[in-house]
N, C-alpha and C. Protein backbone atom coordinates (compact mmCIF):
# COMPACT_ATOMS: atom_id res chain seq x y z
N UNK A 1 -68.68 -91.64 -69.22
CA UNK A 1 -67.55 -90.74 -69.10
C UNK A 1 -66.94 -90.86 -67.71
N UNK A 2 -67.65 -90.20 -66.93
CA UNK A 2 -67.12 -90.58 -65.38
C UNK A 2 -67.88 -90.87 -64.57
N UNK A 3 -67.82 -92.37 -64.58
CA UNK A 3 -69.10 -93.18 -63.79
C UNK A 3 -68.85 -93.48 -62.62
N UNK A 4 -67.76 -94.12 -62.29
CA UNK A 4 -67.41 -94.25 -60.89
C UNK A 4 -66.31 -92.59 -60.60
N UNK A 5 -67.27 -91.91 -59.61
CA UNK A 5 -66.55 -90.83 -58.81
C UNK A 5 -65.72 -91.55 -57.61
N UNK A 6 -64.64 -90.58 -57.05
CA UNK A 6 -64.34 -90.82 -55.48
C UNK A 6 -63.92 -89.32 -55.27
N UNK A 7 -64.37 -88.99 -53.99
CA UNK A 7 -63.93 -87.87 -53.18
C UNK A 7 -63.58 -87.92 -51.86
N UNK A 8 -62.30 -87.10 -51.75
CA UNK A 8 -61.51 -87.10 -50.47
C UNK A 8 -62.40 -86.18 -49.75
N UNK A 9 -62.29 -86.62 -48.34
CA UNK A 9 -62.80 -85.57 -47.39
C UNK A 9 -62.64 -85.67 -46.62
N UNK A 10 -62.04 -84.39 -45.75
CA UNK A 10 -61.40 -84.42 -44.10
C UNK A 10 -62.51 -83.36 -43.19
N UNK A 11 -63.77 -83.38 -43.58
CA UNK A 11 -64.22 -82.27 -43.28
C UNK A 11 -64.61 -80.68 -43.08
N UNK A 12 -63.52 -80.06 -43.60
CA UNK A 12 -62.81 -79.07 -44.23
C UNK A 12 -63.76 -78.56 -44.84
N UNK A 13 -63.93 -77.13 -44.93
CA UNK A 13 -65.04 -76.20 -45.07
C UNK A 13 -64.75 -76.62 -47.10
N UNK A 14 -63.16 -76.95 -47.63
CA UNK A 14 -62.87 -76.78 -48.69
C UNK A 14 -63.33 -78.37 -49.17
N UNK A 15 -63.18 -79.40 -48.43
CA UNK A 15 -63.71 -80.66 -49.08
C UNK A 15 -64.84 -80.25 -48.89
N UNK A 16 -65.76 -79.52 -48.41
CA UNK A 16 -67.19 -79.95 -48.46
C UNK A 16 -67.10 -79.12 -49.69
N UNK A 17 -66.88 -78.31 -50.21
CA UNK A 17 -67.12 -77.68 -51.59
C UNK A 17 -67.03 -79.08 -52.70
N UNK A 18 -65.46 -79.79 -52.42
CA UNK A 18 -65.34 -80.41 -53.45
C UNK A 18 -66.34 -81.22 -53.06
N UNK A 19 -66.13 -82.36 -52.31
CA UNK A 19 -67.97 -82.98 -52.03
C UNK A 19 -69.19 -82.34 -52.63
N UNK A 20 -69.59 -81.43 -52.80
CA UNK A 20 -70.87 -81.04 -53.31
C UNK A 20 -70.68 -81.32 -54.94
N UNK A 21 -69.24 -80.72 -55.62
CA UNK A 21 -69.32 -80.91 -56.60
C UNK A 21 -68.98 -82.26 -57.20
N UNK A 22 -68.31 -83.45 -56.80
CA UNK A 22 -68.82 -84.68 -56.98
C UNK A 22 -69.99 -85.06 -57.18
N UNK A 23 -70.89 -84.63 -55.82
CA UNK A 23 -72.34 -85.20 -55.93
C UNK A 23 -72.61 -84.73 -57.12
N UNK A 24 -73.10 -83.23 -57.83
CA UNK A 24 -73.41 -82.49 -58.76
C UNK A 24 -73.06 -83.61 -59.94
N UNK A 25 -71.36 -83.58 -60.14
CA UNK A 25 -71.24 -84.30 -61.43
C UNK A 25 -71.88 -85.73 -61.41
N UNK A 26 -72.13 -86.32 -60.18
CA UNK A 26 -72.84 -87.68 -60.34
C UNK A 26 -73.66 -87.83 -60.72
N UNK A 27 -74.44 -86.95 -60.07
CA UNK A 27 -76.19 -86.86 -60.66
C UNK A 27 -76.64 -86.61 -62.01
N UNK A 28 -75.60 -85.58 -62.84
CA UNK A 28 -75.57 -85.37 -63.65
C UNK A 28 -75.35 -86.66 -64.76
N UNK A 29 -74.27 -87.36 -64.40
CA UNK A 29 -73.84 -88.71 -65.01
C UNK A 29 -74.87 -89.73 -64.58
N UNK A 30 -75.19 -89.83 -63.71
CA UNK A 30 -76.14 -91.69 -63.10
C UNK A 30 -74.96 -92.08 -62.65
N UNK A 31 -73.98 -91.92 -62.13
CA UNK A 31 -72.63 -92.65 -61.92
C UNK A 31 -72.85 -93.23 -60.39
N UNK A 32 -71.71 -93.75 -60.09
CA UNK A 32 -71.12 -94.01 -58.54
C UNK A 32 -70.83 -93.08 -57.77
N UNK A 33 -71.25 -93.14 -56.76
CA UNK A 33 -69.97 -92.38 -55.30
C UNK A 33 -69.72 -92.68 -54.66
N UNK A 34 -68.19 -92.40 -54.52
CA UNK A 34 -67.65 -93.23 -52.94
C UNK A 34 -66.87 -92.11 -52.50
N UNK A 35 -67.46 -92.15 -51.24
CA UNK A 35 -66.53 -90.89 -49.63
C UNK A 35 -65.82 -91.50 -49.48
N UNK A 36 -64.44 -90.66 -49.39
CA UNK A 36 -63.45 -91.45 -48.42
C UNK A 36 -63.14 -90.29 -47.53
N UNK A 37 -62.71 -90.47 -46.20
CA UNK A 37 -61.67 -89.87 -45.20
C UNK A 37 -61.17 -90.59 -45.11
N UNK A 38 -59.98 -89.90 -44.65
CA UNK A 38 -58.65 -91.18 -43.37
C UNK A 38 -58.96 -89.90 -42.23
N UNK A 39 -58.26 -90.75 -41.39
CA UNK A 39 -58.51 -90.78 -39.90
C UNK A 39 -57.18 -91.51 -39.13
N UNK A 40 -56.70 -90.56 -38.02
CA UNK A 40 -55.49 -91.12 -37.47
C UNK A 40 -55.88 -91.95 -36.02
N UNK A 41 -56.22 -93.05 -35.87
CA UNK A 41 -56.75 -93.58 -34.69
C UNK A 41 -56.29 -93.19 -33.13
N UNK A 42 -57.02 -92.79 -32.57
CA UNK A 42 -56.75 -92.02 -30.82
C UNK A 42 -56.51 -93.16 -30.26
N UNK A 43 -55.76 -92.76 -29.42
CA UNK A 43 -55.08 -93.84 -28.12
C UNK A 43 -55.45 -92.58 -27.06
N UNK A 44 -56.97 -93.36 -26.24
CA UNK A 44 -57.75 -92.42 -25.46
C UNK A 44 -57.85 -93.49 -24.18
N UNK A 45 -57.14 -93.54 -23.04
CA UNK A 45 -57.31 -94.52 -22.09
C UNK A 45 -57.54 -93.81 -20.96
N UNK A 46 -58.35 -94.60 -19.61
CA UNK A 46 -58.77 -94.46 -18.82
C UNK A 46 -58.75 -95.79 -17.69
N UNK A 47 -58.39 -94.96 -16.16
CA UNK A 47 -57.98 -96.47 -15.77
C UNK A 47 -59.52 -97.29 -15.02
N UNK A 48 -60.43 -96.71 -15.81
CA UNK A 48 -61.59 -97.27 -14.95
C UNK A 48 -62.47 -97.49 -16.44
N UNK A 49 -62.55 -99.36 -16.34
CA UNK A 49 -62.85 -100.07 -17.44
C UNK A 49 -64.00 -99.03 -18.08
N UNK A 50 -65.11 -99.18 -17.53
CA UNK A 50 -66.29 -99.12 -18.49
C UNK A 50 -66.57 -97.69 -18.99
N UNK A 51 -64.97 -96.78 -18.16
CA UNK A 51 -65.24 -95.42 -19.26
C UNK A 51 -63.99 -95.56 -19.91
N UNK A 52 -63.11 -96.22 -20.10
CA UNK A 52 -62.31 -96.50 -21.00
C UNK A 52 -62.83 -96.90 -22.64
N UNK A 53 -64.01 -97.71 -22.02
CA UNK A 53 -64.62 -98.38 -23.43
C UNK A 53 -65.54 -97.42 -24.14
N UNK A 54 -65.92 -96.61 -23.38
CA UNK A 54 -66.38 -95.51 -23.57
C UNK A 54 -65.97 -94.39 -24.24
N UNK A 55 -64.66 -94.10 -24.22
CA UNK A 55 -63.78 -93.08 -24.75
C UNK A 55 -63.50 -94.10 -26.09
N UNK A 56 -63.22 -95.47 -25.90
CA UNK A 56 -62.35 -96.00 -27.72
C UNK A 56 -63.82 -95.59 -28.56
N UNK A 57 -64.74 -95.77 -28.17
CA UNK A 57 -66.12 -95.91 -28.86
C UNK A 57 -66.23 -94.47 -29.19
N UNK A 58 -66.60 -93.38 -28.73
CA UNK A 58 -66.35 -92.05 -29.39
C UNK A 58 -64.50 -91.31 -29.55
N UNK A 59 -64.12 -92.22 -30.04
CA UNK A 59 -62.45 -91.52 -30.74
C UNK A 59 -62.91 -91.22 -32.33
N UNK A 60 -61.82 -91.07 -33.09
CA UNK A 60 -61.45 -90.42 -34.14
C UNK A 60 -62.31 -91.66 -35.40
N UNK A 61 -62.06 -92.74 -35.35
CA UNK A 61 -62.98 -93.23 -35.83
C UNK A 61 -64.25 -93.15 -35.80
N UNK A 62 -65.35 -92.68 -34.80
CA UNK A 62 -66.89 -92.41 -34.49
C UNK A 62 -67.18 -90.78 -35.69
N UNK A 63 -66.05 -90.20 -35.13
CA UNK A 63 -65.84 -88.82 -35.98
C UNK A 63 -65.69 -88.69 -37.08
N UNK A 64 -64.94 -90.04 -37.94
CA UNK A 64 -64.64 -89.75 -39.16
C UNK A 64 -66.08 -90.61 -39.88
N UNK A 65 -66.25 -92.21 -38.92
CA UNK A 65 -68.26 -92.31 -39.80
C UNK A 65 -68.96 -91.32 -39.60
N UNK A 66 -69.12 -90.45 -38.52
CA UNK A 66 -69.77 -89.48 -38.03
C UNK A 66 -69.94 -88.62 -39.90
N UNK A 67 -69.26 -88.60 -39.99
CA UNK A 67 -68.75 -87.37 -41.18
C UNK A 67 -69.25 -87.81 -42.63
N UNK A 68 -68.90 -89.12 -42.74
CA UNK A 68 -69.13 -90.25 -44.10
C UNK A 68 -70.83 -90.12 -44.06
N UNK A 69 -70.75 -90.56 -42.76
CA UNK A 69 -72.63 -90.54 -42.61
C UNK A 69 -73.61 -89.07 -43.17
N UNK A 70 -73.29 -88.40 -42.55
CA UNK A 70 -73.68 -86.67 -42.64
C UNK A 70 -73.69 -86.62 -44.44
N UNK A 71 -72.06 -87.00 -44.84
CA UNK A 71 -72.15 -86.62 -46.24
C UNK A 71 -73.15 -87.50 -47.08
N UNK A 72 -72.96 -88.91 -46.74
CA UNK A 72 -73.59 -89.63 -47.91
C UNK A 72 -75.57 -89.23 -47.64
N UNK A 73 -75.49 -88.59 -46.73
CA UNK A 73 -77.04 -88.82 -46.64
C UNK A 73 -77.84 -86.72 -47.22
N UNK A 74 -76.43 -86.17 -47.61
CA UNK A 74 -76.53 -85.03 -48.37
C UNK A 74 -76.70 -85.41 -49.09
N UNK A 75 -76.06 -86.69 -50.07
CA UNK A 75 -76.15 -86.91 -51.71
C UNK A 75 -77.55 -87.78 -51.84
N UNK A 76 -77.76 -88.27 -50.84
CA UNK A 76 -79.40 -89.21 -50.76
C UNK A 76 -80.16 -87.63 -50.94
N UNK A 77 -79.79 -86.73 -50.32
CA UNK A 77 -81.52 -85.54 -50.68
C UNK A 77 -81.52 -85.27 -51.63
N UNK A 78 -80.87 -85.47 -52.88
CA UNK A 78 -80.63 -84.85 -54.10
C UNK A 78 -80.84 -86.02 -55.10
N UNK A 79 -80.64 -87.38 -54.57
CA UNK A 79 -80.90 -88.82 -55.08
C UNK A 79 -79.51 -89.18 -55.90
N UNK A 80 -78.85 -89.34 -55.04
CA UNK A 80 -77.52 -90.00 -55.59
C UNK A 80 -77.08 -90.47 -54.12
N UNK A 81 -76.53 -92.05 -54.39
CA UNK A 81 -76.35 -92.77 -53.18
C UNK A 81 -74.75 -93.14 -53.46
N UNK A 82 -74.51 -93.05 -52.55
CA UNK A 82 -73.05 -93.30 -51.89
C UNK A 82 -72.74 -93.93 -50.88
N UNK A 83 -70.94 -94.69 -51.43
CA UNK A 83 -70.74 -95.65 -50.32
C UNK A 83 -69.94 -94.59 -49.65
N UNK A 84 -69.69 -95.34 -48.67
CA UNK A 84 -68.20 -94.53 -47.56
C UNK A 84 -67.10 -95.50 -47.66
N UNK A 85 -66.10 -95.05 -47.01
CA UNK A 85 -64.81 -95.47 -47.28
C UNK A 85 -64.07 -94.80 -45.88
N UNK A 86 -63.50 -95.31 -45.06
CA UNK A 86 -62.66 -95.03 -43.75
C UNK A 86 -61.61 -95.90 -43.83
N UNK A 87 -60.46 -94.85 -43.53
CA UNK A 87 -58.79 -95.30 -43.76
C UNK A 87 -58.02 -95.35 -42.61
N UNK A 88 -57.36 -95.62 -42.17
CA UNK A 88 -55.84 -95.10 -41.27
C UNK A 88 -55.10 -94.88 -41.93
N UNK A 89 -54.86 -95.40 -43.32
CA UNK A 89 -53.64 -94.68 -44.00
C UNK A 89 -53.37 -93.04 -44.59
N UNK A 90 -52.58 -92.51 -44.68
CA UNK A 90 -52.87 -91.23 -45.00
C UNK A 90 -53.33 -90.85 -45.98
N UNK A 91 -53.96 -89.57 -46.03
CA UNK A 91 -55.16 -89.50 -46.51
C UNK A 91 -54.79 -89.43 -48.49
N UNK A 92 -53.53 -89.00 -49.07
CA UNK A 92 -53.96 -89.13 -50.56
C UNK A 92 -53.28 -90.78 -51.05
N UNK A 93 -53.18 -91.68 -49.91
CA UNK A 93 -53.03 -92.98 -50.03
C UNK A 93 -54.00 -94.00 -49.98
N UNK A 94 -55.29 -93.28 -48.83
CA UNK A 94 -56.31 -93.65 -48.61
C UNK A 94 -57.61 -93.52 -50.11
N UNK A 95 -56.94 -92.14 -50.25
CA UNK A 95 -58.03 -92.14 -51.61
C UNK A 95 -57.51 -92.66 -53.08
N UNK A 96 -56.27 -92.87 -53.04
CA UNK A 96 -55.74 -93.72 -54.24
C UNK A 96 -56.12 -94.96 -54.02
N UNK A 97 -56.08 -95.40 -53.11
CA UNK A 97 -56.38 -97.33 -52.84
C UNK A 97 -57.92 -97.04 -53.41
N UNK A 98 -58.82 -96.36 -52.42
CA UNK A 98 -59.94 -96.40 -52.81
C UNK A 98 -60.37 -96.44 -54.58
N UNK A 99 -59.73 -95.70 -55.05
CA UNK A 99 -59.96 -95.59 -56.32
C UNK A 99 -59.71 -96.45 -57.73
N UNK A 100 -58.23 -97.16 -57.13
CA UNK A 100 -57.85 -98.57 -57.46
C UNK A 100 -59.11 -99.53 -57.27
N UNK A 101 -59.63 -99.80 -55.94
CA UNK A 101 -60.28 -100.73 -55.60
C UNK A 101 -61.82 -100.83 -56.48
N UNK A 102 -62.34 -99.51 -56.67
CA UNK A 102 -63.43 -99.54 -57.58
C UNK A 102 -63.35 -99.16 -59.01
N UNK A 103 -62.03 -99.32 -59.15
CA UNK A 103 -62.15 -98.79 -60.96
C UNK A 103 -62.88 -97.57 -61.28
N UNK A 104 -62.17 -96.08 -59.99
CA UNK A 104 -62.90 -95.23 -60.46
C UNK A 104 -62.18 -94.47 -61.91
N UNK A 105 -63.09 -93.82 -62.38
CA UNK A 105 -63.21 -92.98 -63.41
C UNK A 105 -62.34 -91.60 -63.03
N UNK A 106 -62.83 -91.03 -61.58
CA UNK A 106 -62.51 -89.78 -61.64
C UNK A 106 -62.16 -89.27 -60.07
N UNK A 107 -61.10 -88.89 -59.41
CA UNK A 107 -61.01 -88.51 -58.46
C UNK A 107 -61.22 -86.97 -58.33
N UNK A 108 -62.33 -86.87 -57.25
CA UNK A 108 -62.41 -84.80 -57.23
C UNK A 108 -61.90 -84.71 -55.49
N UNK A 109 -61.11 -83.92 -55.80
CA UNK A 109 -60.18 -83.13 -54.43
C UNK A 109 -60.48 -81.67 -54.12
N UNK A 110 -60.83 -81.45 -53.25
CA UNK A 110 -60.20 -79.62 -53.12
C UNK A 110 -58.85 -78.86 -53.10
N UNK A 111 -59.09 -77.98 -53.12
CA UNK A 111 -57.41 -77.51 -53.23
C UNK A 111 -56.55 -77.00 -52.15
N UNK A 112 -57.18 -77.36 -51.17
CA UNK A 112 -56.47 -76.74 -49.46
C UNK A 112 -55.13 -77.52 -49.64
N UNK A 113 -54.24 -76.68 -49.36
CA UNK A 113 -52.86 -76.71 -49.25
C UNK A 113 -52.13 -76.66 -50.98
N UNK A 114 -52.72 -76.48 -52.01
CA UNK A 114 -52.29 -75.75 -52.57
C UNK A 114 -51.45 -74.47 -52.91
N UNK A 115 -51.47 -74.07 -51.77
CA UNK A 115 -50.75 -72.54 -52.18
C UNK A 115 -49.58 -72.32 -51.35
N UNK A 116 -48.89 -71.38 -51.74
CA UNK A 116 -47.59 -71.30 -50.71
C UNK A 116 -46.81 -72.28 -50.48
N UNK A 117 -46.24 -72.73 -49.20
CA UNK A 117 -44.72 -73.72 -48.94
C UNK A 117 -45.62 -75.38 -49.20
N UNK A 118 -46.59 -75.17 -49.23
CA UNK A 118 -47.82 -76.32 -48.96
C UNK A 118 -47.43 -77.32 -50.05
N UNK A 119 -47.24 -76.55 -51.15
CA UNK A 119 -47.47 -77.00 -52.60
C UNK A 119 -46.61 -77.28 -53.19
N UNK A 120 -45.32 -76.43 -52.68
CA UNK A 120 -43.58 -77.29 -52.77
C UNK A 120 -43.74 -78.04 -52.25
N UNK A 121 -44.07 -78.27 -50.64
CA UNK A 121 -43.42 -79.37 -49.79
C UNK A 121 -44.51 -80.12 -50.07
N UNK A 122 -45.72 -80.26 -50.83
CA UNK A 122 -46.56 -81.28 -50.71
C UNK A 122 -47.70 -81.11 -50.05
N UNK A 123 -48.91 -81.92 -50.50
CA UNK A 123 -50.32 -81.44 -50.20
C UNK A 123 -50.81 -82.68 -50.23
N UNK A 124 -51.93 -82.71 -49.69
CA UNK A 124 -52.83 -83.89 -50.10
C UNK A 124 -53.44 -83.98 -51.65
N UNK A 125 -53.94 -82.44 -52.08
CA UNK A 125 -54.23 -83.13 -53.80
C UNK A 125 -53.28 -83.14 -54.34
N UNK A 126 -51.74 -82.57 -54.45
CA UNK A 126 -50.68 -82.84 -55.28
C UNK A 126 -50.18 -84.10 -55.05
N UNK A 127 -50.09 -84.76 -53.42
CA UNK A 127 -49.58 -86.33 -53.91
C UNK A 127 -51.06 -86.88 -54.80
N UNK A 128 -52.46 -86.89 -54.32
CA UNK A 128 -53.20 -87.50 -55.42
C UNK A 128 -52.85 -87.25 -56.72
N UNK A 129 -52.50 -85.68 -56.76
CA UNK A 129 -52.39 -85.89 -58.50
C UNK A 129 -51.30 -86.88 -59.42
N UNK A 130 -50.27 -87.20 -58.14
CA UNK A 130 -49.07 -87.62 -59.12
C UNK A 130 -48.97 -89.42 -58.48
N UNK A 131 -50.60 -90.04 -57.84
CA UNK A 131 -50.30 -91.09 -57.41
C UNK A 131 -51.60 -91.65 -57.66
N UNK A 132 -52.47 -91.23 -58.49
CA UNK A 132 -53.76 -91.25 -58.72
C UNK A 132 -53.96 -92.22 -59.81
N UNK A 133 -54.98 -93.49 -59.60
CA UNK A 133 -54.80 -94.25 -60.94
C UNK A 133 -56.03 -94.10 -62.18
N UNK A 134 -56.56 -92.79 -62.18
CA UNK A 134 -57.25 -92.31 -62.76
C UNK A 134 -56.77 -90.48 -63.31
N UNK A 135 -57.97 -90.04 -63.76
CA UNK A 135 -58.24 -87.99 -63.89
C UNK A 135 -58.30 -87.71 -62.27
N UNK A 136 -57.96 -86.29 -62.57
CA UNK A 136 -57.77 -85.89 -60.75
C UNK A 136 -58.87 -85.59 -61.21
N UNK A 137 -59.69 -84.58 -60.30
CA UNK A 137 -60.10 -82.84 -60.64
C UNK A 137 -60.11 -82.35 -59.15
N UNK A 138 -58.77 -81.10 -59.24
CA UNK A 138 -58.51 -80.37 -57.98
C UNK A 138 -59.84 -79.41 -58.17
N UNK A 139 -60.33 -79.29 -57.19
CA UNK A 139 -61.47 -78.35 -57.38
C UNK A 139 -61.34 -76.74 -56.54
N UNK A 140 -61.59 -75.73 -57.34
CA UNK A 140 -61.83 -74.77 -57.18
C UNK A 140 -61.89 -74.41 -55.83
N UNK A 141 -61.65 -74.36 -54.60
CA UNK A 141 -62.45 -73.84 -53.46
C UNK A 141 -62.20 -72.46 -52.81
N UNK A 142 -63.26 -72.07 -52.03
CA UNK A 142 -62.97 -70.68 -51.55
C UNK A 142 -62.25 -70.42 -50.54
């Protein structure tokens, strides 16, 4: 039914909801998982080399594996393994490619920015829903 999952996540108290419930439906299935974030790359400079290299090495990229890492090793305590996925493109572009790329089954989103001017002018799960090459599922969050 839905073997290959993908879930967006920006860290967000509301993706970690939807994150949990991915894992849940995976385990439930034997299926796939794949994390994705995007991430907007820092331009962090310094005029003294070896803390310059220092700052590219913890920017927005360290933060966003930082995050992939944390999650996929939640779905390992429960025994469901997951890949990660890190973007620069924005983020419901990042998780459509992703989902293209593995022939997923099922994209699960949270619903932050759903409500209010968010949801006229656009959200991250409403462009997934209408750019998604699979089932969404906006998920419930608190």
């Amino acid at each position: 039914m839905f073997d290959i999952v993908v879930v967006g996540t920006d860290g967000s108290s509301t993706a970690a909801e939807a994150v949990q419930k991915a894992i849940a439906m995976v385990k439930l299935t034997g299926g796939q998982l794949h994390l994705v974030t995007a991430y907007k790359p820092e331009e962090i400079t310094s005029s003294v080399r070896e803390i310059d290299e220092y700052l590219k090495s913890v920017g927005s990229s360290y933060h966003a594996e930082s995050l992939l890492t944390n999650l996929a090793a939640q779905a390992r305590t429960v025994g469901v393994e997951a890949e990660t996925h890190m973007s620069k493109r924005p983020p419901a572009d990042a998780i459509c490619e992703v989902a293209a790329e593995v022939s997923a089954d099922l994209i699960v989103i949270g619903n932050k920015g759903m409500h209010g001017v968010h949801r006229i002018l656009g959200s991250v799960p409403n462009s997934v829903a209408h750019k998604a090459p699979c089932d969404v599922l906006i998920a419930f969050t608190t």
